[in-house]
Protein backbone atom coordinates (compact mmCIF):
# COMPACT_ATOMS: atom_id res chain seq x y z
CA UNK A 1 -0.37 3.19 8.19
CA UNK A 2 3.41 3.98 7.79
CA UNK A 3 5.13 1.35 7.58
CA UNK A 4 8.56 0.34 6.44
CA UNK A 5 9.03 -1.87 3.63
CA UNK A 6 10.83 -4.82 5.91
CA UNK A 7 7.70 -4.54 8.16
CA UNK A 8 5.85 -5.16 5.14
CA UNK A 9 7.83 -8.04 3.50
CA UNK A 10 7.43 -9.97 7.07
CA UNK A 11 3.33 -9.96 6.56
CA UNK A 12 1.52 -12.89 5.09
CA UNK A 13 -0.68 -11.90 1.75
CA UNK A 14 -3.63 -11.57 3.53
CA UNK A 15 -2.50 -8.62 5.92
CA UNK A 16 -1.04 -6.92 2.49
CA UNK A 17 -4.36 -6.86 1.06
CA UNK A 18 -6.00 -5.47 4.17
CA UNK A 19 -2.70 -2.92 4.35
CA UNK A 20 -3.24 -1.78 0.83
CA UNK A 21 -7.21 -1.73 1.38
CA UNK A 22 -6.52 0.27 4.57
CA UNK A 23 -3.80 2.74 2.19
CA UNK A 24 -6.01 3.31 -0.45
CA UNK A 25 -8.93 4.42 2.01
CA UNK A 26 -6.10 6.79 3.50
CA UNK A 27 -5.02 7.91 0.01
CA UNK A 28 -9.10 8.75 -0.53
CA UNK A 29 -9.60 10.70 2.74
CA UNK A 30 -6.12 12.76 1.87
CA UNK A 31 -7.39 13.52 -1.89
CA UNK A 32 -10.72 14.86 0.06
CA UNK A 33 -9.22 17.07 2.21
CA UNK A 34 -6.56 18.66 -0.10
CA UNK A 35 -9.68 19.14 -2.26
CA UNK A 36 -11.14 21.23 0.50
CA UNK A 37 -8.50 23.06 1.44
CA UNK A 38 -7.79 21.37 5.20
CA UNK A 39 -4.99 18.94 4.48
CA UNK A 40 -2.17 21.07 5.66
CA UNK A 41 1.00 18.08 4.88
CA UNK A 42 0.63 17.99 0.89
CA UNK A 43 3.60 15.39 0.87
CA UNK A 44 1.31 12.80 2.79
CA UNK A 45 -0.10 11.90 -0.64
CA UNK A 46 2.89 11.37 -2.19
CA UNK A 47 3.91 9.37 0.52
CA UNK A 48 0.78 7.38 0.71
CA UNK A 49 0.54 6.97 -3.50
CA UNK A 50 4.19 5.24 -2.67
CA UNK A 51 2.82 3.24 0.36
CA UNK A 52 0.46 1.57 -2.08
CA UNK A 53 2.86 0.81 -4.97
CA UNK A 54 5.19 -1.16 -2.42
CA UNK A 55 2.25 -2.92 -0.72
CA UNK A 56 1.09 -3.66 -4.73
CA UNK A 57 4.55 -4.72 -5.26
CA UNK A 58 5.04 -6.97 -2.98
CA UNK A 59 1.67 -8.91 -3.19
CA UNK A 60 2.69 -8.70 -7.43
CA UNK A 61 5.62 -10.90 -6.33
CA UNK A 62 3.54 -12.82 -4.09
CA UNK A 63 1.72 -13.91 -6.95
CA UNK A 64 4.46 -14.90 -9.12
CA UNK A 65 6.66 -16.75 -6.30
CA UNK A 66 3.07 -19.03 -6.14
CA UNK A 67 2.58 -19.32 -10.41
CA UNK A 68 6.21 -20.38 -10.32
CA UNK A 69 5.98 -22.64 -7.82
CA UNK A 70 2.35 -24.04 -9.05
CA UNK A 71 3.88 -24.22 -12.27
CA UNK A 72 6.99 -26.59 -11.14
């Protein structure tokens, strides 16, 4: 799921919602395992909590580019 954020600028808004789907599922199965003790990398949430923000981001502006536009 890594991904860097020019990777993720280059993807149309439906592959960013299927990322961020795919991130948050990741971010669910990492929250499991730290809660059982087996997640060994404790920085791969933080990582993945910042994954989603800059796939959220990025749709966010999405959005507005196509209000804007609409709007014109």
């Amino acid at each position: 799921m890594a991904r860097d954020l020019i990777e993720l600028r280059e993807m149309d808004l439906s592959t960013l919602v299927e990322e961020l789907r795919a991130t948050k599922q990741e971010a669910l199965n990492l929250r499991f395992r730290n809660a059982t003790g087996q997640l060994d990398d404790t920085a791969a949430l933080t990582k993945t909590r910042r994954q989603i923000a800059r796939i959220s981001m990025l749709i966010r502006q999405r959005e507005i580019a196509a209000a804007e536009a609409a709007g014109e």
